[in-house]
Protein backbone atom coordinates (compact mmCIF):
# COMPACT_ATOMS: atom_id res chain seq x y z
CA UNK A 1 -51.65 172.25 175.45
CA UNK A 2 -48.20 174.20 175.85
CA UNK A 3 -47.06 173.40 172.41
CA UNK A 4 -50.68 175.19 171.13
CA UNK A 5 -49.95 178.39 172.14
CA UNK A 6 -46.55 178.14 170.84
CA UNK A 7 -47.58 177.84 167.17
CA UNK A 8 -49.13 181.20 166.75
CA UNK A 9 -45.69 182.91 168.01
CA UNK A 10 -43.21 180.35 166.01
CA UNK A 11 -45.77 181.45 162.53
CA UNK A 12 -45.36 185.41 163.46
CA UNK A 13 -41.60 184.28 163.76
CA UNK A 14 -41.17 183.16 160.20
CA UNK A 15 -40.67 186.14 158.35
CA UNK A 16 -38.53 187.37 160.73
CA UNK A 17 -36.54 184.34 159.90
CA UNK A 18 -36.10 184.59 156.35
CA UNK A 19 -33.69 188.40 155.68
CA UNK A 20 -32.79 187.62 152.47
CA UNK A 21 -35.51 186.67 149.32
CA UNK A 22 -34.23 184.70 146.44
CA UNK A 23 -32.84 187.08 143.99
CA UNK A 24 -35.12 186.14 141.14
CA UNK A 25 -38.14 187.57 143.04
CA UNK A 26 -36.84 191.09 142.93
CA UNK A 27 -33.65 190.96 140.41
CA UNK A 28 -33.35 190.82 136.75
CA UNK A 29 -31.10 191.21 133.70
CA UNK A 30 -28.90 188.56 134.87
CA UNK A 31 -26.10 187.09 133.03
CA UNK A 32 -22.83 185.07 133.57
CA UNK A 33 -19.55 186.24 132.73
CA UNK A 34 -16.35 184.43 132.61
CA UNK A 35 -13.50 186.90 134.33
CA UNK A 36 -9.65 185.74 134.77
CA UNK A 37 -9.62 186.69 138.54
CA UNK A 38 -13.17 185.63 139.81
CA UNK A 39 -14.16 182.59 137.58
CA UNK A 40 -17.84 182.27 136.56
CA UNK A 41 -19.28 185.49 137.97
CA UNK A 42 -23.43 185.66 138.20
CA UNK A 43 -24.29 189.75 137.77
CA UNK A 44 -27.74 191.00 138.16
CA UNK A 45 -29.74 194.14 138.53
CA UNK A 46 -31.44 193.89 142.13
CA UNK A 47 -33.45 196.44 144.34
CA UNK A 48 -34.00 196.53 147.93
CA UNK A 49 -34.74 199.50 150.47
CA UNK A 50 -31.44 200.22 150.61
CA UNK A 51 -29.87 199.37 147.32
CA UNK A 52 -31.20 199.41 143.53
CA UNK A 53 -28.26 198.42 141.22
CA UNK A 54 -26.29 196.06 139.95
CA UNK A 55 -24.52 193.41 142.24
CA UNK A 56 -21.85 190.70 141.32
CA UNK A 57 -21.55 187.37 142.90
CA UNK A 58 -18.74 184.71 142.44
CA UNK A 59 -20.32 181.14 141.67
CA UNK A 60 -17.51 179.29 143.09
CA UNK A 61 -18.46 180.38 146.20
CA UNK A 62 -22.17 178.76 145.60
CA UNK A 63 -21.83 175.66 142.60
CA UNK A 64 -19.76 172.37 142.43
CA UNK A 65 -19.39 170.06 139.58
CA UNK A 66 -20.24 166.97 140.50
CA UNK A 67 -19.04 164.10 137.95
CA UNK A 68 -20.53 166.12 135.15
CA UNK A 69 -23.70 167.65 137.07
CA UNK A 70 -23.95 170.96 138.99
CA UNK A 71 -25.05 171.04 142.26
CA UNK A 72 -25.36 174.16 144.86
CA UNK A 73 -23.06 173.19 147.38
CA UNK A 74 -20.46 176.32 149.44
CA UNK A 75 -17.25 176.74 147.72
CA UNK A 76 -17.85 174.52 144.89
CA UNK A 77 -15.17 176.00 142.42
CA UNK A 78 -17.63 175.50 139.39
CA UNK A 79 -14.76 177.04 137.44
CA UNK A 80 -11.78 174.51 137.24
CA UNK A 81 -13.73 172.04 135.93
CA UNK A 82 -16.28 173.70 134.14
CA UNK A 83 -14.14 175.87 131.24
CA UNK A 84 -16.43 175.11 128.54
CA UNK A 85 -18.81 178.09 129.06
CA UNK A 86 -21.97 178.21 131.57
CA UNK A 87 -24.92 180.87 130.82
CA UNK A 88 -27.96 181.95 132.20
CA UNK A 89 -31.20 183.51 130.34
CA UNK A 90 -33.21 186.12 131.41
CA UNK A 91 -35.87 185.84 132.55
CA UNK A 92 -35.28 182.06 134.02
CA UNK A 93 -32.82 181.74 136.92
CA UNK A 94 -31.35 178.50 135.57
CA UNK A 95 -27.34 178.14 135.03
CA UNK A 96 -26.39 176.13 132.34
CA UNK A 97 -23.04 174.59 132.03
CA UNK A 98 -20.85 172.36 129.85
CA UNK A 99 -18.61 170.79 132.75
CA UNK A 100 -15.99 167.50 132.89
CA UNK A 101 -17.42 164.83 134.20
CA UNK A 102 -14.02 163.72 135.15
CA UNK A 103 -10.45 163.98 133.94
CA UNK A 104 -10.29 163.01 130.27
CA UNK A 105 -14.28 163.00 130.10
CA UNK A 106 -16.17 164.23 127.26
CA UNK A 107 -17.87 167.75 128.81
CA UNK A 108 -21.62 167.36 129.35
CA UNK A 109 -24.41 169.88 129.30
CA UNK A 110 -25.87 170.19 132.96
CA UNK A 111 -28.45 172.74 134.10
CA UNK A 112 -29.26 173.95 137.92
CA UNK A 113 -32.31 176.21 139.15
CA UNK A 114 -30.57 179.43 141.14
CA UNK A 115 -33.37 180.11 142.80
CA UNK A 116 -33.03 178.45 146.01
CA UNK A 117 -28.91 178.95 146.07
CA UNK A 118 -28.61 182.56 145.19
CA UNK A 119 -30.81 185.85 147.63
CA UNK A 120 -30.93 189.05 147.41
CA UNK A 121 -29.77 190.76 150.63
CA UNK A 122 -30.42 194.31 150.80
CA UNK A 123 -29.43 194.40 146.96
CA UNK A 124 -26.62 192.72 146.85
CA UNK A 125 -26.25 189.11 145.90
CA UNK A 126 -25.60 186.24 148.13
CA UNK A 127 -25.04 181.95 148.65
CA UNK A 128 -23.90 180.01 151.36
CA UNK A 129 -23.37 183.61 153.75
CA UNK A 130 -21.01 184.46 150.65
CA UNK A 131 -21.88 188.54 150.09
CA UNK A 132 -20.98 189.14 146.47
CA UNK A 133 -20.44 192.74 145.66
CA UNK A 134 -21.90 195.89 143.93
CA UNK A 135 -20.71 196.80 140.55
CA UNK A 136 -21.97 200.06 138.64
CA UNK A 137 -23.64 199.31 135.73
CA UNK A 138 -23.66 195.80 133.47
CA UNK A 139 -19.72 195.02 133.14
CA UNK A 140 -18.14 193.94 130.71
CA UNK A 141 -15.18 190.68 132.43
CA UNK A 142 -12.60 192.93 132.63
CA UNK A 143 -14.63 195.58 134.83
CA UNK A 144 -15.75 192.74 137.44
């Protein structure tokens, strides 16, 4: 009977729970650039109460290549192994890459959905309690 009247408060709780949406509910123009400093960096336009602008996020910090496949995991390093070029299109927050599979492996294409990785927190991208960072406008690699 106890565990009744808990259910209403633990459902009121929920929201409360969750501070951060994923960023393809209220970002867009994303793309992925390839910078010398950060690695793969994921950039997108995002709005919030407090913020409407562009934010930056490293992808290290949120994908791994595993044996060929990218998977969300925290501080994957996507980038060492991954140099062949990853991408993402508008519209649909799905990275592509072209990644090793293992030293001396022929690169193959592998594709993951963003959506549950990457929020938008107050604006300003996010994985794995990673806060990326805001930039000004679209950059070009050498402004990130």
């Amino acid at each position: 009977m106890q565990l009744l009247t808990l259910i209403p408060a633990i459902l009121a709780a929920l929201p409360a729970l969750s501070a951060a949406d994923s960023f393809a509910d209220s970002c867009d123009q994303y793309r992925v650039l390839k910078t010398d400093e950060k690695g793969y960096v994921l950039q997108a336009k995002c709005s919030s109460d407090s913020y409407n602008g562009y934010s930056a996020l490293q992808l290290d910090w949120c994908v791994a290549n595993d044996e060929g496949d990218i998977n969300a995991r925290a501080n994957g390093g996507l980038t060492s192994s991954c140099s062949d070029g990853c991408s993402i299109m508008t519209g649909i927050p799905e990275l592509r890459c072209l990644c090793d599979p293992q030293p001396e492996g022929e690169f193959r294409a592998s594709t993951l959905d963003l959506t549950p990785t990457v929020t938008n927190n107050g604006g300003i991208l996010e994985c794995f309690g990673q806060t990326g960072w805001e930039t000004s406008e679209p950059a070009s690699t050498s402004a990130i």
